[in-house]
C-alpha atoms as a PDB file:
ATOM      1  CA  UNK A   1     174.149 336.513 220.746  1.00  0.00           C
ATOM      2  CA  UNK A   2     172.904 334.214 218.281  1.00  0.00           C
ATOM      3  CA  UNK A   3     168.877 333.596 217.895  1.00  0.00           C
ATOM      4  CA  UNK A   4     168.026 330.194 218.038  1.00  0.00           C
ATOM      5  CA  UNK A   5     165.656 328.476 215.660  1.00  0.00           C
ATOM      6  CA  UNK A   6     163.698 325.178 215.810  1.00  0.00           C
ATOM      7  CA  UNK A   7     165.608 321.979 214.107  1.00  0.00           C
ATOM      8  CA  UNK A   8     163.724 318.879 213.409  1.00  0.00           C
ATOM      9  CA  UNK A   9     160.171 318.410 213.675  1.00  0.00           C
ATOM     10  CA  UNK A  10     159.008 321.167 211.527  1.00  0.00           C
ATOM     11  CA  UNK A  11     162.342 321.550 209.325  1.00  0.00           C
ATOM     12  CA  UNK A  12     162.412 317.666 208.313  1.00  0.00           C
ATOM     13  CA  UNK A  13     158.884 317.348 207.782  1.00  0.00           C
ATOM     14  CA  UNK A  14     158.271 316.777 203.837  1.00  0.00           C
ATOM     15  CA  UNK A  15     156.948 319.232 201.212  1.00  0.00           C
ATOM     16  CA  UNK A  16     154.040 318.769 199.040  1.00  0.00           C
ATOM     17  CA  UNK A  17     156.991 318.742 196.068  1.00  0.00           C
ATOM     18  CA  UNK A  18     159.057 316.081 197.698  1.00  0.00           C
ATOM     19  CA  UNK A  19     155.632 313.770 198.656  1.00  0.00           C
ATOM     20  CA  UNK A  20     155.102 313.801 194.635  1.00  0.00           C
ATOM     21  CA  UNK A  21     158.617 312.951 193.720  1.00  0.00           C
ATOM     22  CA  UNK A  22     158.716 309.700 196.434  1.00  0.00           C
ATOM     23  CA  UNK A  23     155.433 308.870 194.102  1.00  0.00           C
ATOM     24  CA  UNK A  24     156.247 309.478 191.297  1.00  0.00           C
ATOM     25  CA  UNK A  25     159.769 307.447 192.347  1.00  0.00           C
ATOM     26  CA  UNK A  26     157.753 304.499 193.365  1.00  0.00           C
ATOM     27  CA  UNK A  27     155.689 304.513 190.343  1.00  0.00           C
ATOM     28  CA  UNK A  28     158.996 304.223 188.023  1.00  0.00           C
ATOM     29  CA  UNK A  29     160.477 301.568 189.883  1.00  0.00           C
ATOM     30  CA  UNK A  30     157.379 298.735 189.954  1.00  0.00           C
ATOM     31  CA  UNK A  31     155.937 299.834 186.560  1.00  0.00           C
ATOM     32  CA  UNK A  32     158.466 297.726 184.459  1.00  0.00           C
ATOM     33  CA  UNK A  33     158.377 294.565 186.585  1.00  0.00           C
ATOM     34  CA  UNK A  34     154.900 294.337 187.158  1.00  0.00           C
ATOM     35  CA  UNK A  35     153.829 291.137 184.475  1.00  0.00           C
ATOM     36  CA  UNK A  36     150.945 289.223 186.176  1.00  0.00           C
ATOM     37  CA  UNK A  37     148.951 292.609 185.878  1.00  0.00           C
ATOM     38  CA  UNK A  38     149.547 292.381 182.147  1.00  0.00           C
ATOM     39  CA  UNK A  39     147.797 288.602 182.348  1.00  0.00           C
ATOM     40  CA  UNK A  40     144.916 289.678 184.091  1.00  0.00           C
ATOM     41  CA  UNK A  41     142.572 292.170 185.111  1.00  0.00           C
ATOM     42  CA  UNK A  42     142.057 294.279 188.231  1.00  0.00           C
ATOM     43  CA  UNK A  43     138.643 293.746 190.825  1.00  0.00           C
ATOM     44  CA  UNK A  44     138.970 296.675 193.367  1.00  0.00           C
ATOM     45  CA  UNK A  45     137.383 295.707 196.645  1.00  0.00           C
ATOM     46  CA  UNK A  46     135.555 299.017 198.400  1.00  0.00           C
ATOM     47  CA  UNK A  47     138.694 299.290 200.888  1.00  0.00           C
ATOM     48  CA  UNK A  48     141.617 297.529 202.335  1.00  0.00           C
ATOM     49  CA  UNK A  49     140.226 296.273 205.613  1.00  0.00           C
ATOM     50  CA  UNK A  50     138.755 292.937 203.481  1.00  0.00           C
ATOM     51  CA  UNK A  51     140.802 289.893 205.167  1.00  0.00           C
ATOM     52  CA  UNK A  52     139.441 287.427 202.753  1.00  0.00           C
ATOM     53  CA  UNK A  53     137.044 287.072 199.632  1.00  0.00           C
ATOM     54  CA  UNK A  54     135.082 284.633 198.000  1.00  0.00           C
ATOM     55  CA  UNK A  55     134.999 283.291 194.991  1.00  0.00           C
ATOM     56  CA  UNK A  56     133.360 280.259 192.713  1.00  0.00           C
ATOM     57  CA  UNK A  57     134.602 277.888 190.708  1.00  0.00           C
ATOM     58  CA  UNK A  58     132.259 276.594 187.792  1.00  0.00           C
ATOM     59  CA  UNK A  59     131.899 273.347 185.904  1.00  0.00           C
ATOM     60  CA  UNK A  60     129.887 273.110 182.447  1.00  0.00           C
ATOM     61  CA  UNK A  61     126.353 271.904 181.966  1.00  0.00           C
ATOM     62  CA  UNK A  62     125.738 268.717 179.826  1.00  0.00           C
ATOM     63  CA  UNK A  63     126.108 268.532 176.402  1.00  0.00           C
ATOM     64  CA  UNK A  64     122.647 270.391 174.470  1.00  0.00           C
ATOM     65  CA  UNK A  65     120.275 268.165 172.799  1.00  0.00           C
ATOM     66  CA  UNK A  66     119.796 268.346 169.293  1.00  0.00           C
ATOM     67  CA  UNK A  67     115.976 267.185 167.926  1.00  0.00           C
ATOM     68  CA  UNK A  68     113.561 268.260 165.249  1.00  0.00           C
ATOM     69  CA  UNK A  69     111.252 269.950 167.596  1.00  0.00           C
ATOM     70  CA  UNK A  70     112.939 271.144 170.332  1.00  0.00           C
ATOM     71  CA  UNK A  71     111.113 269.713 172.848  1.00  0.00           C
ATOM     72  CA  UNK A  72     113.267 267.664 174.654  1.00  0.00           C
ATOM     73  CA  UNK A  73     114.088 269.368 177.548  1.00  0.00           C
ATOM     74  CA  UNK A  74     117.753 269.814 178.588  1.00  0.00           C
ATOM     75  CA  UNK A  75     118.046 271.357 181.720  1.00  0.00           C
ATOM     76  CA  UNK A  76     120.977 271.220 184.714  1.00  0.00           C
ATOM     77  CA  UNK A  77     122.346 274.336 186.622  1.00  0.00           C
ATOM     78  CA  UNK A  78     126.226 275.317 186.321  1.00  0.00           C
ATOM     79  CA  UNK A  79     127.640 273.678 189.751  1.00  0.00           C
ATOM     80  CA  UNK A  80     129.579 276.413 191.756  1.00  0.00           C
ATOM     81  CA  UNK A  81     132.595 275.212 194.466  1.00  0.00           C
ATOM     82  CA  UNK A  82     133.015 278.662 196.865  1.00  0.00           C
ATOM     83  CA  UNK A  83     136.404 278.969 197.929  1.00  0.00           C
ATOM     84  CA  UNK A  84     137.672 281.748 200.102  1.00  0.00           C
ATOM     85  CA  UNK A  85     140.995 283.434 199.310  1.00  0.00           C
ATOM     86  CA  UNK A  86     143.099 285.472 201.822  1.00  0.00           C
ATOM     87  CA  UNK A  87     144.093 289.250 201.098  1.00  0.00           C
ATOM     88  CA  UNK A  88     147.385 289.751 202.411  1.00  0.00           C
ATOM     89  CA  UNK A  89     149.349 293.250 202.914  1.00  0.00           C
ATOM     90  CA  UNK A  90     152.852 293.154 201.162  1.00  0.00           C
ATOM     91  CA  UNK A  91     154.994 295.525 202.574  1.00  0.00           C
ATOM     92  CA  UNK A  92     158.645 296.249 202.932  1.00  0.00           C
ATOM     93  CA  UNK A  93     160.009 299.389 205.075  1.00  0.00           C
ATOM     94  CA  UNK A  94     162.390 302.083 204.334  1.00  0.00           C
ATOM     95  CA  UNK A  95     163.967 305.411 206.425  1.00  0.00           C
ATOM     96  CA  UNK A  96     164.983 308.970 205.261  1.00  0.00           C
ATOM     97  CA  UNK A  97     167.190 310.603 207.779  1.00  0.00           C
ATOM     98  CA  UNK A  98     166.217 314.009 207.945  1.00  0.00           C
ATOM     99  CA  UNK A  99     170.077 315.240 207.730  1.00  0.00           C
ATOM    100  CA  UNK A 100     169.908 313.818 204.523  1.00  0.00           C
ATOM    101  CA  UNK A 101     166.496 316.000 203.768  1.00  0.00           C
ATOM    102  CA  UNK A 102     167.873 318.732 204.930  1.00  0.00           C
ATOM    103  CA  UNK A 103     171.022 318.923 202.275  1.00  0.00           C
ATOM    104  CA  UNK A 104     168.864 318.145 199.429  1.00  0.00           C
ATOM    105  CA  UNK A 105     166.957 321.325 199.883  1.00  0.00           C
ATOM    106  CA  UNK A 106     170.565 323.260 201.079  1.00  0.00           C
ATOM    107  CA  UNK A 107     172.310 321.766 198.006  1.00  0.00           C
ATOM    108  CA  UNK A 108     169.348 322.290 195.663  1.00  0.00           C
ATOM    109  CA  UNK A 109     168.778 319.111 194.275  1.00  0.00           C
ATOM    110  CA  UNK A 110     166.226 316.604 194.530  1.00  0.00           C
ATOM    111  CA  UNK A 111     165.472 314.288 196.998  1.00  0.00           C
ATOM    112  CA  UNK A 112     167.628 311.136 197.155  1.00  0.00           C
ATOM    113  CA  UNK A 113     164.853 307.912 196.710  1.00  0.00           C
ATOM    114  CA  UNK A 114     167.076 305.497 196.120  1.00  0.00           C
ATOM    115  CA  UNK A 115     165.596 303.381 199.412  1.00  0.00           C
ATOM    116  CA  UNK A 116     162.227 303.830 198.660  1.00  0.00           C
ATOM    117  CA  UNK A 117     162.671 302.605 195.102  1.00  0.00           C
ATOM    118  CA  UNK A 118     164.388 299.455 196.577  1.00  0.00           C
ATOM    119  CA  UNK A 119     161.253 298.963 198.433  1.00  0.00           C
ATOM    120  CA  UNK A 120     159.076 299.309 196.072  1.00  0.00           C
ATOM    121  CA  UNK A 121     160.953 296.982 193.749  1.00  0.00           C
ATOM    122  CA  UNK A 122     161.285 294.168 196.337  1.00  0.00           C
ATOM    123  CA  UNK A 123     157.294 294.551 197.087  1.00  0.00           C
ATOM    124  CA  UNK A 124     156.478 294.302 193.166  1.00  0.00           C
ATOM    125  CA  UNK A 125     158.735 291.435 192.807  1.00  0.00           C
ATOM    126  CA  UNK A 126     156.470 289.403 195.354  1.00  0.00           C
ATOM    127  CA  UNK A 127     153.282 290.741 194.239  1.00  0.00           C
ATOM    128  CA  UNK A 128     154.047 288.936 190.870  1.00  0.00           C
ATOM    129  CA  UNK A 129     155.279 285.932 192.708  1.00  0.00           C
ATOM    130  CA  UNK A 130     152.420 285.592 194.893  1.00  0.00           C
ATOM    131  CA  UNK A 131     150.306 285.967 191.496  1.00  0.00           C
ATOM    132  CA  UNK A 132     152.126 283.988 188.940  1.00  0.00           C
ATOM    133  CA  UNK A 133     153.376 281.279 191.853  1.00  0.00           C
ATOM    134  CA  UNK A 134     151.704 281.465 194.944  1.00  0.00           C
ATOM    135  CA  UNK A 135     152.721 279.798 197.834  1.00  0.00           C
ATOM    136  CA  UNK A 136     155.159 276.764 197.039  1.00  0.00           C
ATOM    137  CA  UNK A 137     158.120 275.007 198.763  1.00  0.00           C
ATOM    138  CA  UNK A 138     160.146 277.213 200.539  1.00  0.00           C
ATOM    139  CA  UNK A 139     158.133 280.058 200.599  1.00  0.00           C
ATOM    140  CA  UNK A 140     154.952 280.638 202.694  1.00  0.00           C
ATOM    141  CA  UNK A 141     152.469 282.580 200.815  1.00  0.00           C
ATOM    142  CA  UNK A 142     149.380 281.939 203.537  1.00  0.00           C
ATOM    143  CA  UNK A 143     148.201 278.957 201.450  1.00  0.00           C
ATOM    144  CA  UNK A 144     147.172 281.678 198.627  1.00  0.00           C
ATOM    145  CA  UNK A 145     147.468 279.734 194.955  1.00  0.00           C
ATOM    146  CA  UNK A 146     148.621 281.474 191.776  1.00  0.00           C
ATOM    147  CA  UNK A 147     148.970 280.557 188.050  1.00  0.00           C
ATOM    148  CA  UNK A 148     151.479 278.067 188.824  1.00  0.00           C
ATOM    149  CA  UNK A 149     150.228 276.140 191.577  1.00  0.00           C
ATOM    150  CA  UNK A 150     146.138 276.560 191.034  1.00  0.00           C
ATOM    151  CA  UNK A 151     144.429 273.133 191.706  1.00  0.00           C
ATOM    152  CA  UNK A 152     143.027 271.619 188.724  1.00  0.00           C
ATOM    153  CA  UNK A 153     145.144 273.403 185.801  1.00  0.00           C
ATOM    154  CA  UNK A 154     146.342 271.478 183.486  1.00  0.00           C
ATOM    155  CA  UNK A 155     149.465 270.451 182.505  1.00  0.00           C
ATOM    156  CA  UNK A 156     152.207 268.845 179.809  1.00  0.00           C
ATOM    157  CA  UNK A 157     155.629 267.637 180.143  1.00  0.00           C
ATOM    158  CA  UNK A 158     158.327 269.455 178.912  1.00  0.00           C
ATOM    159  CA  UNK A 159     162.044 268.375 178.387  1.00  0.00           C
ATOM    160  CA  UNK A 160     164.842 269.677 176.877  1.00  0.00           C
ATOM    161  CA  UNK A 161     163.854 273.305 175.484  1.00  0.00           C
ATOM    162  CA  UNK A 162     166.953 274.279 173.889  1.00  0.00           C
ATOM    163  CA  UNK A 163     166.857 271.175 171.211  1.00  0.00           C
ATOM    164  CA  UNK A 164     165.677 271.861 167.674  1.00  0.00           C
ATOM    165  CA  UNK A 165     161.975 273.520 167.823  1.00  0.00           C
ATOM    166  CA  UNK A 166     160.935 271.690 171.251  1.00  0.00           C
ATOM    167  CA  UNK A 167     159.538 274.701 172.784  1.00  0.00           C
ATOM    168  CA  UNK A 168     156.892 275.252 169.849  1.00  0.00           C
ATOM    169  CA  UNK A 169     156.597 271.757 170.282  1.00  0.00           C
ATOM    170  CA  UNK A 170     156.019 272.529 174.221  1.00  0.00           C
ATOM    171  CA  UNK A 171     153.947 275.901 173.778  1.00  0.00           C
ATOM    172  CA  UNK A 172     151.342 273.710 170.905  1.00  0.00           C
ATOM    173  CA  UNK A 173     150.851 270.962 172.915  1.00  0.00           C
ATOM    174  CA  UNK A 174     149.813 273.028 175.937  1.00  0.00           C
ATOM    175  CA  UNK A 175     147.488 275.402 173.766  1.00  0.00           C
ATOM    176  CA  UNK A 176     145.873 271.573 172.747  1.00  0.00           C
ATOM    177  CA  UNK A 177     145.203 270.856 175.946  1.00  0.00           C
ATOM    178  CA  UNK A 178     143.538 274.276 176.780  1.00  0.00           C
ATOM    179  CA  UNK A 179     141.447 274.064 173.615  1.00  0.00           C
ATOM    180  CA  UNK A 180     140.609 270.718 174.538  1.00  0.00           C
ATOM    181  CA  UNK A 181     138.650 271.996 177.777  1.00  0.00           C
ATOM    182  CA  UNK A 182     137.256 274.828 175.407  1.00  0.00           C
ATOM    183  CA  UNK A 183     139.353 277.744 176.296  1.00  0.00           C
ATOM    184  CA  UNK A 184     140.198 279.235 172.479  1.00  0.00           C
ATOM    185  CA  UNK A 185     142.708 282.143 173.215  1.00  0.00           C
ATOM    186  CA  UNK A 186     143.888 284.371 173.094  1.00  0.00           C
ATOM    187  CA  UNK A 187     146.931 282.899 174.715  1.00  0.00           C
ATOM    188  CA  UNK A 188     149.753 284.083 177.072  1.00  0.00           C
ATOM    189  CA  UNK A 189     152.757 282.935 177.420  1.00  0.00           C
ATOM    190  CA  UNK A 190     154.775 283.214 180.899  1.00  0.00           C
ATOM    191  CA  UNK A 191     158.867 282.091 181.090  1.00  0.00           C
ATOM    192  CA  UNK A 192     161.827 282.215 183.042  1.00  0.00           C
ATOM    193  CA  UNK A 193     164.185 284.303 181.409  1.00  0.00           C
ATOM    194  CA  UNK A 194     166.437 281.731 180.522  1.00  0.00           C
ATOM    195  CA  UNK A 195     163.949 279.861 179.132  1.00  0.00           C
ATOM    196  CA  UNK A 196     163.136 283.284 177.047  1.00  0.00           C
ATOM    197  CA  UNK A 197     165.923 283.919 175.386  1.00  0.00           C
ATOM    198  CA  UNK A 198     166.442 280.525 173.730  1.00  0.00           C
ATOM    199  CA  UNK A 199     163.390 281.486 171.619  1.00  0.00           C
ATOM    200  CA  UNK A 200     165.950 284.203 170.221  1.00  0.00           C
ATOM    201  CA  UNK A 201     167.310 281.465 167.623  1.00  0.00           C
ATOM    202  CA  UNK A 202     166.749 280.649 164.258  1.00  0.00           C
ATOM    203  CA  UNK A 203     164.686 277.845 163.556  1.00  0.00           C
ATOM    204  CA  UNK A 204     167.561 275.656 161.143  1.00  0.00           C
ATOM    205  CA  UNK A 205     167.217 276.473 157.637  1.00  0.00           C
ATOM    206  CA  UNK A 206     164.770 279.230 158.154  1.00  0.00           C
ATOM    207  CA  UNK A 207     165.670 282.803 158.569  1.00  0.00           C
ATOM    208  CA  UNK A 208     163.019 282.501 161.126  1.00  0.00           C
ATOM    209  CA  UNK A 209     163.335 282.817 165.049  1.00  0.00           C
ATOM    210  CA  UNK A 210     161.896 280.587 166.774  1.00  0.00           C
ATOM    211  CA  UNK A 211     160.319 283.739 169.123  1.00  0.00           C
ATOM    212  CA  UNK A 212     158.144 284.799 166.071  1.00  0.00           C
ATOM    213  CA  UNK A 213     156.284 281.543 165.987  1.00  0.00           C
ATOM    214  CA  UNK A 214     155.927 281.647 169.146  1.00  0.00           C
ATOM    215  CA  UNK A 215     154.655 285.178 169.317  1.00  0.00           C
ATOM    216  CA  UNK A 216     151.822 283.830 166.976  1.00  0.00           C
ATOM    217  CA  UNK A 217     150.803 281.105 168.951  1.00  0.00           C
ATOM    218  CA  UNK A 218     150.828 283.274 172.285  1.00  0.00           C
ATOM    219  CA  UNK A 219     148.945 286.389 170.444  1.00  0.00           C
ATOM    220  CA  UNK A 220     148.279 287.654 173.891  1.00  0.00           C
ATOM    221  CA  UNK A 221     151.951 288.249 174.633  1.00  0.00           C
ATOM    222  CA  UNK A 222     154.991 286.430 176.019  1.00  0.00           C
ATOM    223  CA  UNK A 223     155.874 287.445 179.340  1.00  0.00           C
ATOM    224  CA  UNK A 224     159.884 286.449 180.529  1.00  0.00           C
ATOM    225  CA  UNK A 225     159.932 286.946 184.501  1.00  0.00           C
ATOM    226  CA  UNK A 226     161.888 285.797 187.489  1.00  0.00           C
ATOM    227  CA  UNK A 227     159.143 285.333 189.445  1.00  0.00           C
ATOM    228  CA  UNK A 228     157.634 282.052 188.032  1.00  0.00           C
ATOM    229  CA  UNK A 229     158.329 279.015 190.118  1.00  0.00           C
ATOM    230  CA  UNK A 230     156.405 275.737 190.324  1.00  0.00           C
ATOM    231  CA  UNK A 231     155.104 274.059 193.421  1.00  0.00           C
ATOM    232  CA  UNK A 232     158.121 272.322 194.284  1.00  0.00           C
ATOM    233  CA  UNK A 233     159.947 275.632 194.180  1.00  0.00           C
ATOM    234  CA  UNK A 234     162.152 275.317 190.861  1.00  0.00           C
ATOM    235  CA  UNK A 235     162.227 277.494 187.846  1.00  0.00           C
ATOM    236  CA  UNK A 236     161.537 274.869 185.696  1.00  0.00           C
ATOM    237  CA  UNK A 237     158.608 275.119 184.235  1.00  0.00           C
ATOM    238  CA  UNK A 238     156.174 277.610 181.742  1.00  0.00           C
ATOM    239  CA  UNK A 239     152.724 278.814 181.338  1.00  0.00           C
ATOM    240  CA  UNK A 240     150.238 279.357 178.570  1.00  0.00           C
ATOM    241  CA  UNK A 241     147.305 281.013 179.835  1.00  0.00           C
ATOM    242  CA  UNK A 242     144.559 281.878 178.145  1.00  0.00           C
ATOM    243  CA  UNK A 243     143.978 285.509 178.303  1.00  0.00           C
ATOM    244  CA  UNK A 244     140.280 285.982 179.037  1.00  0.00           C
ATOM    245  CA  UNK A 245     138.177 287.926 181.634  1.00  0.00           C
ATOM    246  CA  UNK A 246     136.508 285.591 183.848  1.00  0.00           C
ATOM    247  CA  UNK A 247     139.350 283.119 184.513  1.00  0.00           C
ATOM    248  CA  UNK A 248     141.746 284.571 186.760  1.00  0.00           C
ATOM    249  CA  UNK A 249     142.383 288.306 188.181  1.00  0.00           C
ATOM    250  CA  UNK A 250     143.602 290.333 190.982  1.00  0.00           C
ATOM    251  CA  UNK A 251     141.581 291.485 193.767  1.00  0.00           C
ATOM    252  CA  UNK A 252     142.729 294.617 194.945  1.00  0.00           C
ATOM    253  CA  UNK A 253     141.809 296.101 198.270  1.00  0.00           C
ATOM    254  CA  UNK A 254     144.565 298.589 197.968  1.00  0.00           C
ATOM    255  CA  UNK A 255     146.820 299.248 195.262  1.00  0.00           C
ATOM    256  CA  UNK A 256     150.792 300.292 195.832  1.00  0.00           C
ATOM    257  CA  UNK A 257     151.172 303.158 198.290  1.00  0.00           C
ATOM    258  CA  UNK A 258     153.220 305.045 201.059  1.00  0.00           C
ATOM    259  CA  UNK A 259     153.007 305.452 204.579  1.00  0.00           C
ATOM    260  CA  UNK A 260     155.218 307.933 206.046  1.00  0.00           C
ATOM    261  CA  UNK A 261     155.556 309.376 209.525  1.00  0.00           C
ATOM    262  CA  UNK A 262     158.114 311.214 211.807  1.00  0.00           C
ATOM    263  CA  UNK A 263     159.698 309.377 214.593  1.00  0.00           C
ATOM    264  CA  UNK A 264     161.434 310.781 217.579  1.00  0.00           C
ATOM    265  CA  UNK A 265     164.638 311.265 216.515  1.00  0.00           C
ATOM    266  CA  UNK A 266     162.779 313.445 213.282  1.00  0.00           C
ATOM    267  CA  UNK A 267     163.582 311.168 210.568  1.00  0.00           C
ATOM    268  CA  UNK A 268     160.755 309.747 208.500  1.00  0.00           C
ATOM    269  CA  UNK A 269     160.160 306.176 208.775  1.00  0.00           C
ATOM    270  CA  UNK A 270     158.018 305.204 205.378  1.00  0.00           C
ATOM    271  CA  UNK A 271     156.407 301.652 204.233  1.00  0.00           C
ATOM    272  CA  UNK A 272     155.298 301.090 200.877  1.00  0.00           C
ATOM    273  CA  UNK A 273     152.392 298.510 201.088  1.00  0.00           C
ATOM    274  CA  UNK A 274     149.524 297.508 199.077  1.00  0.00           C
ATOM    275  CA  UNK A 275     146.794 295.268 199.812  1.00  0.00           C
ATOM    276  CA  UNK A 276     145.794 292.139 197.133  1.00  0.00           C
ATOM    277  CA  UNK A 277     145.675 288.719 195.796  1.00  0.00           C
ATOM    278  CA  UNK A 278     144.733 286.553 192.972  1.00  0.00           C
ATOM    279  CA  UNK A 279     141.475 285.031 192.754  1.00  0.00           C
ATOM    280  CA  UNK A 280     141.470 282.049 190.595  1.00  0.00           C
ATOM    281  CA  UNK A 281     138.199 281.069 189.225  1.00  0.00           C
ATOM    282  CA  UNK A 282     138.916 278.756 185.826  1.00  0.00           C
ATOM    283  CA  UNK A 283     141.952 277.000 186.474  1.00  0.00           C
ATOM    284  CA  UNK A 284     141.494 274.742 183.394  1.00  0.00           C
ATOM    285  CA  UNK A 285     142.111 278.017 181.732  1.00  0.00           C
ATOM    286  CA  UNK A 286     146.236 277.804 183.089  1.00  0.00           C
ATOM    287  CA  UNK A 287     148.050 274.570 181.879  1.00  0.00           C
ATOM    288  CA  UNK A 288     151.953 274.331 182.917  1.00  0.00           C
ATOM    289  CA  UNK A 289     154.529 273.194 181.234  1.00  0.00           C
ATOM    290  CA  UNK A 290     156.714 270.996 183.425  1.00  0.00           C
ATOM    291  CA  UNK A 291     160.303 269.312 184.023  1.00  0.00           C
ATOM    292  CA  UNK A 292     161.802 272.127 181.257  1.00  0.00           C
ATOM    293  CA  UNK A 293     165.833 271.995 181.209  1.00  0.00           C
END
């Protein structure tokens, strides 16, 4: 007679080994897609239960006074506008069947994470939306603003980027308006991909691309994504930001992780999740580039 021996519970649950390879999965997926977190630093609230934050907006004093003596006074406070920003979770769900657990160990070879690098994908893909966009037309974002749709950034109007050297054109004129409310650089640049690779041409007569220049203007990097859309919810349009601490980051009450747990028919149902959003604070420091074709 044949012994019996328990199926399921214990035999599906996962090893310490194939815990670190889902990580180390997840890690490999969003780490080359993740651009906004290039842009900007990191502000790591003490846990993930925050539901919103603060923040404060600044304008400039007056001008300072320039005498012989010094002694006219010129004294005014910075004016601060609070604003509260929500922290949303960003999630997106995946299942391993445990039949399917059970033949990578049988069979010897490692754990199949295809799913769980899908998920993490799609949830890096609208962590930089949420950041570089925020909410716009056709896509509800819980009124959270990014880069692209921040009240009071600047902006130029674009045209027709694939004629002669407009983009340089584009990219100075927005890095005058930025220097114009004092923000120096260094400077980011952020695309569509389209838009990208039409600075991959020479500039005419020049053995010069046009991507070179540009990569001197926008010392701090340029940045091709398909996550950038303006407020009307078109992929027409660029930004030069400049790349400072103190104008923009993320606020991060948890950063990208797993949930996994066993459900009554002994597969694991998993979420990958993390827990942030961007906190504007300079928006003169973002100026878009708009109506590009």
């Amino acid at each position: 007679m044949y012994k019996l021996s328990k199926v399921g519970l214990d035999t599906a649950h996962l090893t310490d080994e194939e815990i670190l390879s889902i990580q180390t999965a997840i890690v490999d997926a969003v780490r080359p897609g993740l651009i906004a977190r290039r842009l900007m630093p990191a502000n790591m609230l003490p846990h993930a239960g925050f539901r919103k934050v603060r923040g404060y907006k600044s304008t400039d004093m007056s001008q300072a006074a320039i005498d012989m003596d010094g002694q006219n006074k010129s004294l005014d406070i910075v004016t601060l506008e609070s604003f509260d920003v929500a922290v949303p979770v960003i999630h997106k769900e995946f299942k391993l069947l445990w039949r399917d657990i059970l033949s990578s160990r049988g069979g010897g070879i490692p754990l199949d994470t295809i799913h769980i690098q899908n998920a993490a994908r799609q949830v890096a893909e609208e962590e930089d939306k949420l950041i570089l966009s925020g909410e716009y037309t056709g896509w509800n974002a819980l009124g959270i603003e990014g880069l692209a749709t921040a009240t009071g950034r600047n902006t130029v109007t674009g045209g027709d980027w694939d004629s002669g050297t407009n983009a340089l054109t584009y990219i100075r004129n927005a890095i005058i308006e930025l220097q114009t409310d004092g923000h120096m650089g260094p400077y980011g640049l952020v695309l569509p991909p389209a838009f990208y690779g039409q600075l991959n041409t020479l500039i005419s007569n020049t053995g010069i691309m046009m991507r070179e220049v540009a990569e001197k203007m926008c010392s701090g990097g340029i940045f091709p994504t398909g996550s950038l859309y303006a407020s009307g919810g078109s992929a027409n349009s660029a930004l030069v930001v400049e790349m400072v601490s103190g104008n923009f980051e993320i606020v991060i009450g948890q950063n990208i992780d797993t949930f996994m747990q066993q459900d009554s028919d002994m597969n694991i149902n998993g979420k990958v999740y993390e827990v942030l959003a961007p906190r504007i604070l300079h928006p003169t420091a973002i100026c878009e580039i708009t109506s590009l074709t």
